[in-house]
C-alpha atoms as a PDB file:
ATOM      1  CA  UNK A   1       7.514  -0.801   1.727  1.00  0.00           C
ATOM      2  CA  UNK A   2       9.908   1.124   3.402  1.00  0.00           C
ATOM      3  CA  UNK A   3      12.177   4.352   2.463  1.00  0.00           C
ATOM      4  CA  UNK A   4      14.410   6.693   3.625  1.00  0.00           C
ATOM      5  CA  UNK A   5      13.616  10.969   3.348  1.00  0.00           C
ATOM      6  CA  UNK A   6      16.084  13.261   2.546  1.00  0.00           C
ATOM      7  CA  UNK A   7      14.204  15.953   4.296  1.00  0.00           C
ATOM      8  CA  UNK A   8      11.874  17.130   2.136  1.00  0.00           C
ATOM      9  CA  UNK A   9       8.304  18.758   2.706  1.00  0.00           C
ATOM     10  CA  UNK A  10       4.990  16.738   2.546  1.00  0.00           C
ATOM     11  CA  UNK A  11       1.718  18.475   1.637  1.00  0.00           C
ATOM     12  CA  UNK A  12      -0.193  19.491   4.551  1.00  0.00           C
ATOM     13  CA  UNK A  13       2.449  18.041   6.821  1.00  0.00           C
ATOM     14  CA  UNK A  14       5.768  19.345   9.011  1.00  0.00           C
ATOM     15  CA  UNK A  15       8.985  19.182   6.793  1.00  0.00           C
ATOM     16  CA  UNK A  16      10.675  15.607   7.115  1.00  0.00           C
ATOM     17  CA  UNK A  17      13.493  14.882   9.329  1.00  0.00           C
ATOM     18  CA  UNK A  18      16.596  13.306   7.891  1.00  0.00           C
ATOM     19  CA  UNK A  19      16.838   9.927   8.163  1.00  0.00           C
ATOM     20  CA  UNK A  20      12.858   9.418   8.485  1.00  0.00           C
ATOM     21  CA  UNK A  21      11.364   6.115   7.699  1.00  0.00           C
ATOM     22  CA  UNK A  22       8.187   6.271   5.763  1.00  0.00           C
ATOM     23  CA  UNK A  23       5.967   2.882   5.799  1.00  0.00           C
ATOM     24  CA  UNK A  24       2.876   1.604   4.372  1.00  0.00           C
ATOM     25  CA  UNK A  25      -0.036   0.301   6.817  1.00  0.00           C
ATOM     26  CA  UNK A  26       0.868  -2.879   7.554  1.00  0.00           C
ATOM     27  CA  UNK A  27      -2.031  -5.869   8.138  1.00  0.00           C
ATOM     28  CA  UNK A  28      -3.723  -6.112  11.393  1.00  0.00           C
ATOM     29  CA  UNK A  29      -2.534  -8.947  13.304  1.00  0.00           C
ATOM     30  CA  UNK A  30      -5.304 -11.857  13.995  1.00  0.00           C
ATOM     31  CA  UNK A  31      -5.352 -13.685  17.368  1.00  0.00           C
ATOM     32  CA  UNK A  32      -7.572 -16.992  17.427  1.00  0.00           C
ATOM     33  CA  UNK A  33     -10.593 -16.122  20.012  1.00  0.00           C
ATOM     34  CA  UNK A  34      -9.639 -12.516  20.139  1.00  0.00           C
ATOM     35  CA  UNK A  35     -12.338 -10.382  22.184  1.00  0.00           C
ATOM     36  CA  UNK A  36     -13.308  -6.831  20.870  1.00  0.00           C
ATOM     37  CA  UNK A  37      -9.912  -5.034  21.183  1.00  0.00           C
ATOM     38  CA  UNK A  38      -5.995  -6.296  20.183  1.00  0.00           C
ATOM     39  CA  UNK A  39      -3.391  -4.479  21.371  1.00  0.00           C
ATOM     40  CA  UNK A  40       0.078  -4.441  20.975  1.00  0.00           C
ATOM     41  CA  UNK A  41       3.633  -2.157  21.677  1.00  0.00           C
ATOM     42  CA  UNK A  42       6.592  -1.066  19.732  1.00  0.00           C
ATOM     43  CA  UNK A  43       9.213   1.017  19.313  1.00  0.00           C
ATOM     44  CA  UNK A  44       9.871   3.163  16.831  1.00  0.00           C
ATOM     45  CA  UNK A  45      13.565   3.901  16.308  1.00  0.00           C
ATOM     46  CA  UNK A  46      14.055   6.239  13.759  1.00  0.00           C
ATOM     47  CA  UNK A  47      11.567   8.813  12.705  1.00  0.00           C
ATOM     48  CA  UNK A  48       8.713   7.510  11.067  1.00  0.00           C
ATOM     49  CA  UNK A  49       5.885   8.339   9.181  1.00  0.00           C
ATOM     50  CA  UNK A  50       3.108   5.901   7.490  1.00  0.00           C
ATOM     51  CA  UNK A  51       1.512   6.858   4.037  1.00  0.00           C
ATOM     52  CA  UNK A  52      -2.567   7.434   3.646  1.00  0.00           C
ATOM     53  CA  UNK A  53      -3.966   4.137   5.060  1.00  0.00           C
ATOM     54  CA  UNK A  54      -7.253   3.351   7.190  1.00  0.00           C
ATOM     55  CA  UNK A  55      -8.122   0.129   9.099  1.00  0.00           C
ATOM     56  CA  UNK A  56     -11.590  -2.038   9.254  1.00  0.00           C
ATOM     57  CA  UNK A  57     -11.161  -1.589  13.169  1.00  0.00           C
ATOM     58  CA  UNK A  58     -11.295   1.540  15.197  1.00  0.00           C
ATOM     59  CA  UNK A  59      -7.384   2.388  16.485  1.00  0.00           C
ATOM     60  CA  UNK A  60      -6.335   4.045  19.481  1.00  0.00           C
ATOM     61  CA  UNK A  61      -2.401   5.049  19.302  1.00  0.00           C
ATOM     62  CA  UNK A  62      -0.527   6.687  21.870  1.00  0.00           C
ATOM     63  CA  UNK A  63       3.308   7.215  22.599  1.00  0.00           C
ATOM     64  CA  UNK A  64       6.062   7.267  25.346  1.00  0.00           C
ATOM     65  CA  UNK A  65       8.694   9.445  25.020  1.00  0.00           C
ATOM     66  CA  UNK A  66       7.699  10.937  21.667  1.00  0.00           C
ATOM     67  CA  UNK A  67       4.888  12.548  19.863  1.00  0.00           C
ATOM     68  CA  UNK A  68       2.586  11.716  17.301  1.00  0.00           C
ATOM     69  CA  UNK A  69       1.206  13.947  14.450  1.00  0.00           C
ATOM     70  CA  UNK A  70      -1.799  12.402  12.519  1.00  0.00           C
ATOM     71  CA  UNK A  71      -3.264  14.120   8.898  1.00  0.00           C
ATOM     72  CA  UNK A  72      -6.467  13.703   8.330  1.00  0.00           C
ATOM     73  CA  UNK A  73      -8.223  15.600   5.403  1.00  0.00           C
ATOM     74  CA  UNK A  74      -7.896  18.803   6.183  1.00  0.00           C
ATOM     75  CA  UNK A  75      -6.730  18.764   9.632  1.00  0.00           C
ATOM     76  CA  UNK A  76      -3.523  18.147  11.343  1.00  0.00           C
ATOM     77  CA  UNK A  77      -3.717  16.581  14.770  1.00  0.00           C
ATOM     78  CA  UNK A  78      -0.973  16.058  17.639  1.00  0.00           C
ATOM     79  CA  UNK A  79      -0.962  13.914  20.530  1.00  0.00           C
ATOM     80  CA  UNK A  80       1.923  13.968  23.070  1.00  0.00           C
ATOM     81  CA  UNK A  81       2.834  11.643  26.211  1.00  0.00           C
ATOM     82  CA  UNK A  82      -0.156  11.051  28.369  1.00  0.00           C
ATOM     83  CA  UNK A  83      -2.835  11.455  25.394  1.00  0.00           C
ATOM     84  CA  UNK A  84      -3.742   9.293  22.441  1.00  0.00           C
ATOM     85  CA  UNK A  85      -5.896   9.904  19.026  1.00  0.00           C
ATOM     86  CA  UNK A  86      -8.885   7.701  18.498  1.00  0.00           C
ATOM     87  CA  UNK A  87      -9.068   6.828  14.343  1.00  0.00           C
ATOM     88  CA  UNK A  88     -12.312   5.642  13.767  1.00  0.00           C
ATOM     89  CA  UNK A  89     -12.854   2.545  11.496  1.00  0.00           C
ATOM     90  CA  UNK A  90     -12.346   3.660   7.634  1.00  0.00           C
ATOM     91  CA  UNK A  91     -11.331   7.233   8.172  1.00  0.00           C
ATOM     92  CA  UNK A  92      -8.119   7.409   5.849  1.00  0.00           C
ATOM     93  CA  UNK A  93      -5.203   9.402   7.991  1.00  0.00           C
ATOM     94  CA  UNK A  94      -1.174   9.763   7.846  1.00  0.00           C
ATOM     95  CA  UNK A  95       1.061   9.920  10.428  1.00  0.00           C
ATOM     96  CA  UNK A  96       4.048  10.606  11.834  1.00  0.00           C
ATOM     97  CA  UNK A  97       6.064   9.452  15.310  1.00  0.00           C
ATOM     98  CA  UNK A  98       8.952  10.994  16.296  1.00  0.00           C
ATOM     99  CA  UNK A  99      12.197   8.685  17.136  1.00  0.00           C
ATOM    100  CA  UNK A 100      12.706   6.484  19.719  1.00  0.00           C
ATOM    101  CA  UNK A 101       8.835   6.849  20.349  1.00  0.00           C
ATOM    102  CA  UNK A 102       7.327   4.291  22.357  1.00  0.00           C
ATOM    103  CA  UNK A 103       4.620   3.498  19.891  1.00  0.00           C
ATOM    104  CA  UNK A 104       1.381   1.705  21.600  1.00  0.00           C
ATOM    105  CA  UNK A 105      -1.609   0.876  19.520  1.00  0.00           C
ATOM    106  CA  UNK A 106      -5.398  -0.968  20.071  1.00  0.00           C
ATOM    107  CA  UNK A 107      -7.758  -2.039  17.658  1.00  0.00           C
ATOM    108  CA  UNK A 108     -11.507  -1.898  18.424  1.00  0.00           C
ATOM    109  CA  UNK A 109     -13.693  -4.286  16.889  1.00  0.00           C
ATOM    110  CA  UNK A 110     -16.767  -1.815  15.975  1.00  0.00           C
ATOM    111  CA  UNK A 111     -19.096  -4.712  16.582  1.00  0.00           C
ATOM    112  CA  UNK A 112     -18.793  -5.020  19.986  1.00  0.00           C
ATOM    113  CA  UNK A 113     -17.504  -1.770  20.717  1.00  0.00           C
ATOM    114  CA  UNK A 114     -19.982   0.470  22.520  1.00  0.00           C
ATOM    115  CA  UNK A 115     -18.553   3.475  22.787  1.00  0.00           C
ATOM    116  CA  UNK A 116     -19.625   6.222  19.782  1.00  0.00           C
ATOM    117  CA  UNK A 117     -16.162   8.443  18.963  1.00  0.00           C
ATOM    118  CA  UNK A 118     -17.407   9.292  15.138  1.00  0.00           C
ATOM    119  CA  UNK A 119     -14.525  11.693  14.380  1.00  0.00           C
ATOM    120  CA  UNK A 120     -10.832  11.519  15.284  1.00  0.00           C
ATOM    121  CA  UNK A 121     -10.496  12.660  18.919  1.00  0.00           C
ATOM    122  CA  UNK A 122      -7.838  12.740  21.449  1.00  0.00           C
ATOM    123  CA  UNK A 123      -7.843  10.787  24.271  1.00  0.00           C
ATOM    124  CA  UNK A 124      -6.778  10.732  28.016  1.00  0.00           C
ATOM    125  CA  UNK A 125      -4.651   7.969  28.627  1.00  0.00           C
ATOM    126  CA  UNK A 126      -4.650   7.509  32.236  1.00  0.00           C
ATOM    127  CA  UNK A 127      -2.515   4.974  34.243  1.00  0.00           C
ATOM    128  CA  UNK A 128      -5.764   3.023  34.558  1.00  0.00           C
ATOM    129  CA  UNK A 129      -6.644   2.537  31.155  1.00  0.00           C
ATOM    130  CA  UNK A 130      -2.890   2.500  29.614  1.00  0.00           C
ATOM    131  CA  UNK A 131      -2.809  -0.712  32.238  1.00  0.00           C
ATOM    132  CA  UNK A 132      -5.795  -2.101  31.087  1.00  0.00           C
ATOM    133  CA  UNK A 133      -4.356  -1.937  27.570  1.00  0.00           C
ATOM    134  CA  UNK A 134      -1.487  -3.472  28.611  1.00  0.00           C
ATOM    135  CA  UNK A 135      -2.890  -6.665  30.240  1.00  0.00           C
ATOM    136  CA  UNK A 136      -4.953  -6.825  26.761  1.00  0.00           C
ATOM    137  CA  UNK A 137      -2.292  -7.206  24.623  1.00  0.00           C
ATOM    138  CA  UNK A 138      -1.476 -10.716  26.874  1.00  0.00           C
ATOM    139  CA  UNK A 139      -1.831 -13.822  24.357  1.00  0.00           C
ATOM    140  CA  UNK A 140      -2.971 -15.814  27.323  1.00  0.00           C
ATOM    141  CA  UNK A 141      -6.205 -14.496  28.585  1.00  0.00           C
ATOM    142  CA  UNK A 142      -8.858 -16.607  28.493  1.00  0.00           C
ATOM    143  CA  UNK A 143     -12.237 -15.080  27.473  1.00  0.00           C
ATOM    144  CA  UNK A 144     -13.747 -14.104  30.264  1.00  0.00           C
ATOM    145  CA  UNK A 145     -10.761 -12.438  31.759  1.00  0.00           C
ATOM    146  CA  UNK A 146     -10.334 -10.847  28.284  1.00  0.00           C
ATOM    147  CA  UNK A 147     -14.206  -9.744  28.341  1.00  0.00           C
ATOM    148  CA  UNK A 148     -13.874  -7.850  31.844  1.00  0.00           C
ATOM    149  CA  UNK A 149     -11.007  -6.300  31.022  1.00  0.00           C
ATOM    150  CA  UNK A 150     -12.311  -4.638  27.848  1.00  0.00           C
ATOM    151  CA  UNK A 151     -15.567  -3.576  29.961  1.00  0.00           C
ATOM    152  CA  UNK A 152     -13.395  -1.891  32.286  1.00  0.00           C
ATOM    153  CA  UNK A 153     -11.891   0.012  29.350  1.00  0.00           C
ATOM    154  CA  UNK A 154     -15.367   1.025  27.647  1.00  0.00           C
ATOM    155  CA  UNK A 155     -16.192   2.501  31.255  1.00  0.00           C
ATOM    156  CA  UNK A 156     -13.004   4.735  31.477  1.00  0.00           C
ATOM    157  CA  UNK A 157     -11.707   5.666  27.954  1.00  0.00           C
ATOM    158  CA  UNK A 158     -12.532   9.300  27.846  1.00  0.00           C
ATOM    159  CA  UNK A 159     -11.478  12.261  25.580  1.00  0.00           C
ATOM    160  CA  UNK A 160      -9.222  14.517  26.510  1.00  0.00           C
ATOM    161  CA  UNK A 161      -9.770  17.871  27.568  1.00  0.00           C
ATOM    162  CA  UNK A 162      -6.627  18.995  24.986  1.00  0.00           C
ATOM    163  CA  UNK A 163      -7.930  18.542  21.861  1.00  0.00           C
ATOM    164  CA  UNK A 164      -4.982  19.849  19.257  1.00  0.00           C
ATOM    165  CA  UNK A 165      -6.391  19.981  15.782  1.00  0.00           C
ATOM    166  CA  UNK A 166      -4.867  22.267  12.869  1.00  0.00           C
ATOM    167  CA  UNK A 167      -7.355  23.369  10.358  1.00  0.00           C
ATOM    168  CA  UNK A 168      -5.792  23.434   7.168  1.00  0.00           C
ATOM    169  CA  UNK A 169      -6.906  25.996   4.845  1.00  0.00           C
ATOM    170  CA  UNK A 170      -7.679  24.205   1.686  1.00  0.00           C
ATOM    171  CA  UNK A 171      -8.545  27.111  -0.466  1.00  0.00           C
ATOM    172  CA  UNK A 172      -6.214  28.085  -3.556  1.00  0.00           C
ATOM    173  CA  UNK A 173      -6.030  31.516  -2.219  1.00  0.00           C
ATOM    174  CA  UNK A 174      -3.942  31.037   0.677  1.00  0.00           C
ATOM    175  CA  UNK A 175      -2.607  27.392   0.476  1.00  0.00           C
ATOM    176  CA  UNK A 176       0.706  28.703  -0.513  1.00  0.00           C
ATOM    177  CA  UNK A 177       0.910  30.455   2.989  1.00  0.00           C
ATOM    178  CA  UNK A 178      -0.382  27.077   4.977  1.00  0.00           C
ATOM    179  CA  UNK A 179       2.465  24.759   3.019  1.00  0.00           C
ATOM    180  CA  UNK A 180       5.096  27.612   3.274  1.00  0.00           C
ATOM    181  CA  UNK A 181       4.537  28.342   7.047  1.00  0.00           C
ATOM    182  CA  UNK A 182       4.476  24.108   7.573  1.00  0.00           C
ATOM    183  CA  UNK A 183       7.601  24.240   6.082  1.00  0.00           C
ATOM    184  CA  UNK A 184       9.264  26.723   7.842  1.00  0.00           C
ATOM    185  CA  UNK A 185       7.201  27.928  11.204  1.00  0.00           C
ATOM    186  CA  UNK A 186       9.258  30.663  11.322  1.00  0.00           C
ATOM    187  CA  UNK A 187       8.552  32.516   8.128  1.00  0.00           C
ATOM    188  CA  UNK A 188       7.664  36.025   9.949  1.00  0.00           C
ATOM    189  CA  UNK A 189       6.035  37.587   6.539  1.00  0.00           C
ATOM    190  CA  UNK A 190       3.290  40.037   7.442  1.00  0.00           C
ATOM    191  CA  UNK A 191       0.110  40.026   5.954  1.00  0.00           C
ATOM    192  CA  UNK A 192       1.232  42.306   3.502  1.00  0.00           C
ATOM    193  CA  UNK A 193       4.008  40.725   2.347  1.00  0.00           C
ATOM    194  CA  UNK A 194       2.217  37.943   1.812  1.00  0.00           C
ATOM    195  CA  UNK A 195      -0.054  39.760  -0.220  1.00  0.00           C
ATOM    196  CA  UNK A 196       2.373  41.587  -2.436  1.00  0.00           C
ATOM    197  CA  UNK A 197       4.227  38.024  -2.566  1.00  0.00           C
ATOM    198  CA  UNK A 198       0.827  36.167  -4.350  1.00  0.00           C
ATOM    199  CA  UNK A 199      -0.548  39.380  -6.328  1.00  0.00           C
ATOM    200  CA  UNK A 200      -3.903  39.993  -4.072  1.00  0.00           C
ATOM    201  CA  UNK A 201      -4.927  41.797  -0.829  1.00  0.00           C
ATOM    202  CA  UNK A 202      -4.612  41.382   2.665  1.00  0.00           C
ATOM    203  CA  UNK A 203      -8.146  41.838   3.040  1.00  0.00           C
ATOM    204  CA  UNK A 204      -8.331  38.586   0.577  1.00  0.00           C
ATOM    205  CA  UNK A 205      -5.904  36.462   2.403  1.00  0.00           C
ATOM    206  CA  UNK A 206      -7.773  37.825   6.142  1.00  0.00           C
ATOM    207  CA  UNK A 207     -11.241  36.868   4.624  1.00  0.00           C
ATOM    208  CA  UNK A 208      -9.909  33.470   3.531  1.00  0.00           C
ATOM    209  CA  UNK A 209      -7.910  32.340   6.633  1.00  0.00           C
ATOM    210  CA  UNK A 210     -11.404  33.170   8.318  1.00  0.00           C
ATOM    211  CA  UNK A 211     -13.997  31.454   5.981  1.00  0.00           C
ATOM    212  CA  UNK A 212     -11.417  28.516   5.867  1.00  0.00           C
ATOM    213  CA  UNK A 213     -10.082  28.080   9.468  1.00  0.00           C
ATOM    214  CA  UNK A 214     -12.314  29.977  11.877  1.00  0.00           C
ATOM    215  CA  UNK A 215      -8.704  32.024  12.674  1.00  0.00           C
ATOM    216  CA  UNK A 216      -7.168  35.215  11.516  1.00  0.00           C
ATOM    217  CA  UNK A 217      -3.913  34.828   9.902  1.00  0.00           C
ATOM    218  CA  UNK A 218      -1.932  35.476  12.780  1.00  0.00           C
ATOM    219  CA  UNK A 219      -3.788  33.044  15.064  1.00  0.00           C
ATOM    220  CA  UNK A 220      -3.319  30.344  12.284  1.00  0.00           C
ATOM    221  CA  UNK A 221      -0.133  30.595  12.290  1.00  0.00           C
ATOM    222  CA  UNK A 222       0.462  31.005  15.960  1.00  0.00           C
ATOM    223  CA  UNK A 223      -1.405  27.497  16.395  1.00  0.00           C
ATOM    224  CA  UNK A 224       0.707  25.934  13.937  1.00  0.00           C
ATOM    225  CA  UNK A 225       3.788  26.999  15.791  1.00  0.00           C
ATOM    226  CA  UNK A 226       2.454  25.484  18.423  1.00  0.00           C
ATOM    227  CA  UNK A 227       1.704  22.180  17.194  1.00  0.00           C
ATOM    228  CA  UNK A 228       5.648  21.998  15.865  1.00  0.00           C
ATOM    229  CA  UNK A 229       6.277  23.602  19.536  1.00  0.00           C
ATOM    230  CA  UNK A 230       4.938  20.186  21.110  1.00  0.00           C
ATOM    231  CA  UNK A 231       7.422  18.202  18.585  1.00  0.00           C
ATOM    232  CA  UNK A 232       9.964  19.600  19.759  1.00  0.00           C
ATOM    233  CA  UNK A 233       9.358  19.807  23.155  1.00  0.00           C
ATOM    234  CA  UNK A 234       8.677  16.259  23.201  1.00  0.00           C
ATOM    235  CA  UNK A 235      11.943  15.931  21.775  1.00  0.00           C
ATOM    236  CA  UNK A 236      13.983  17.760  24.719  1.00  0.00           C
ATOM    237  CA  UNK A 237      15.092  20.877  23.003  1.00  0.00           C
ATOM    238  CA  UNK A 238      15.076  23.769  25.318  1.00  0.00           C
ATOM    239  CA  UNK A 239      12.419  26.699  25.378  1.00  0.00           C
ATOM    240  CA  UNK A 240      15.088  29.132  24.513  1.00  0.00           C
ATOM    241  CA  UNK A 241      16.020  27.370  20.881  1.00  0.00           C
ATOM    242  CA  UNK A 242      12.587  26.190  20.153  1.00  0.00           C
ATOM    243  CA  UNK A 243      11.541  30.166  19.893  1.00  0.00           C
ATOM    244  CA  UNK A 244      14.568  30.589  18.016  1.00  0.00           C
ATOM    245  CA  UNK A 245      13.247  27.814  15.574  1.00  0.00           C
ATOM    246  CA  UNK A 246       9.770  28.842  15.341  1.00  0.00           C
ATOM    247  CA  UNK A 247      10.564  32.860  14.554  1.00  0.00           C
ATOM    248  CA  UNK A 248       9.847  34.655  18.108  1.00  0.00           C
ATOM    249  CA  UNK A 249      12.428  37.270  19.342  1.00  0.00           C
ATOM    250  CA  UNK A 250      12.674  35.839  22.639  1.00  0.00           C
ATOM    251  CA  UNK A 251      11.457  32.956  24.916  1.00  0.00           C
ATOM    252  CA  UNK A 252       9.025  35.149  26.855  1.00  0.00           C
ATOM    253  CA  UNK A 253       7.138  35.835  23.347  1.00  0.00           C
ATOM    254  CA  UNK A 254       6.902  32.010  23.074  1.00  0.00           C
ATOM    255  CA  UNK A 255       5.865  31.363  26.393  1.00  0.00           C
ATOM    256  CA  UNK A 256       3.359  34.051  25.963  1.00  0.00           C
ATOM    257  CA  UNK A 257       2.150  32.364  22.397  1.00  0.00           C
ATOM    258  CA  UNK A 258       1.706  29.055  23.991  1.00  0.00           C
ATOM    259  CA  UNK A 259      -0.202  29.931  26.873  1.00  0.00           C
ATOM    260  CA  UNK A 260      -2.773  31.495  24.560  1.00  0.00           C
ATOM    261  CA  UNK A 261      -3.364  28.033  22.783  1.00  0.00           C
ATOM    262  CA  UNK A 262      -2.253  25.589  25.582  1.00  0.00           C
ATOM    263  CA  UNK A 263      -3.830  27.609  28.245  1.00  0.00           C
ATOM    264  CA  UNK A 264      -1.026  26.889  30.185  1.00  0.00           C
ATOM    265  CA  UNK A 265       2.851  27.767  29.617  1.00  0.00           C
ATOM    266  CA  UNK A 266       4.767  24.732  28.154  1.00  0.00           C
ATOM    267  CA  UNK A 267       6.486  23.342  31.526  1.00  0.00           C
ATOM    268  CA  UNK A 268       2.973  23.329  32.727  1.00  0.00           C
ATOM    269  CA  UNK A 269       1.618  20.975  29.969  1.00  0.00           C
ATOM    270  CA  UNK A 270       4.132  18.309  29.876  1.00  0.00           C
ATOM    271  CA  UNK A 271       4.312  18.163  33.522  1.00  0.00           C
ATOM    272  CA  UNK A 272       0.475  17.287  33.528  1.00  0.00           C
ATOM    273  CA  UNK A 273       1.073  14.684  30.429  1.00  0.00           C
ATOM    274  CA  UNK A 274       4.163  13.423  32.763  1.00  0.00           C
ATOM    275  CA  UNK A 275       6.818  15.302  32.170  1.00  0.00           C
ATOM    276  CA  UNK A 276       9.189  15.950  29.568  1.00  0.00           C
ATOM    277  CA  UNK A 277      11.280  13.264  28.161  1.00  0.00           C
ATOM    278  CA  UNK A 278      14.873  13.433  29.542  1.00  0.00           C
ATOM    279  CA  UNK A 279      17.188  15.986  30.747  1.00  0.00           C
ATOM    280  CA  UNK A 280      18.959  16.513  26.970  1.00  0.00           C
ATOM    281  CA  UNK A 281      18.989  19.427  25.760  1.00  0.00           C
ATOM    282  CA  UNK A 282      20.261  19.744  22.518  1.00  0.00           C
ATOM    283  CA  UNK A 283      20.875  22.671  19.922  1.00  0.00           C
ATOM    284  CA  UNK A 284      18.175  22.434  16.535  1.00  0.00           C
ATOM    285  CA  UNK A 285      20.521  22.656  13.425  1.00  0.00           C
ATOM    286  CA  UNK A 286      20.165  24.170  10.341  1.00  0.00           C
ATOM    287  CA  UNK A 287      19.268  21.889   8.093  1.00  0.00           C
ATOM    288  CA  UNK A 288      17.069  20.316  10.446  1.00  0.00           C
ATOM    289  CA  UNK A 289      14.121  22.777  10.640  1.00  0.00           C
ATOM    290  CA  UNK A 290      15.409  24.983   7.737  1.00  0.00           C
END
């Protein structure tokens, strides 16, 4: 099944692009004397995000070009160039790639795969191990060839040292702010506002943002700016109209933000994941991020 958004907001996810293609998990394809991992590339043209699904087979998924946003449960997790997320076999998730992605996935037999990821995890996709995946997804290995290969990858596939989750709050008390502030990062109501807005008190809302997330309400909300931050980053806007977008006063403030979560300012990152995608740099419109 496949349908076209009109842009509208998704529990526990970012608002939908226009134009986004939404998709159900489609079957896992079977190769005759496959080993313990399939992979296989594609590109994803148009925005695209698949509904709740999960897979008999551990997945690996990384993109080119693009990033990828993953819910699972409670948690929102994104990947960008030069990192993948690890789905372990039966954990139901959603996702999301951005367009013109360079979509990449693997399937892991959990038979005769010894490596023990039990939770969704991000991992490093080197040169050496993005190779490796690529010779795998060959239809004409025989099976030893196929079985080295795969060694090799059991030996390097590491996680990565960024590990981008987003706890979401799931308590009744504050889940208005979480889906509001997914909506629309840049929603600068104060605590109190917020409090006046729902009929209880900031000390409620700061107690449950802790018990819930680990985070105070303003670092919530300053890691879920940057989370849509590495969207659109990935997507070539400029630092300049990405604070705009998210609510900060100017670019340094953004920087500034960024740093505190990243640990390193955004040029920084990307350069590390390989650089960011393109030299386009294109004003965010309205009624794109509204």
């Amino acid at each position: 099944m496949v349908r076209a958004s009109r842009g509208e907001v998704t529990p526990g996810m970012w608002r939908r692009e226009a134009g986004t293609v939404v998709r159900r998990a489609e079957a896992l394809p079977v190769q005759a004397g496959a080993g313990a991992i399939l992979a296989g590339f594609r590109i994803v043209r148009d925005p695209t995000e698949w509904s709740p699904h999960s897979h008999p087979l551990h997945e690996l998924v990384w993109v080119r070009g693009g990033t990828l946003t993953s819910r699972v449960g409670d948690r929102v997790l994104t990947v960008v160039e030069g990192h993948g997320l690890w789905m372990p076999a039966g954990v139901v998730h959603a996702g999301r790639a951005t367009a013109g992605a360079e979509f990449s996935d693997a399937f892991f037999a959990p038979d005769r795969t010894p490596i023990a990821f039990e939770e969704p995890k991000a991992i490093a996709m080197t040169p050496l191990l993005e190779s490796l995946l690529t010779h795998l997804s060959r239809t004409d290995l025989d099976a030893e060839a196929r079985a080295r290969a795969e060694a090799v990858v059991f030996d390097v596939i590491q996680p990565s040292e960024r590990q981008f989750a987003l706890q979401l709050p799931g308590d009744p008390r504050i889940d208005a702010i979480a889906e509001a502030l997914l909506g629309d990062p840049a929603d600068n109501r104060s605590l109190e506002e917020w409090a006046r807005h729902l009929g209880t008190s900031d000390r409620t809302i700061t107690r449950a943002f802790r018990q819930a997330t680990g985070l105070s309400f303003a670092q919530w909300r300053q890691m879920l700016r940057v989370h849509r931050a590495l969207l659109l980053l990935s997507e070539g806007f400029d630092v300049t109209t990405i604070s705009e977008v998210l609510g900060y006063a100017q670019p340094s403030s953004f920087i500034a933000a960024f740093r505190r979560v990243a640990g390193t300012t955004p040029g920084a990152f990307f350069a590390a994941a390989g650089g960011l995608p393109g030299d386009v740099r294109n004003p965010v419109s309205s009624d794109q991020n509204s």
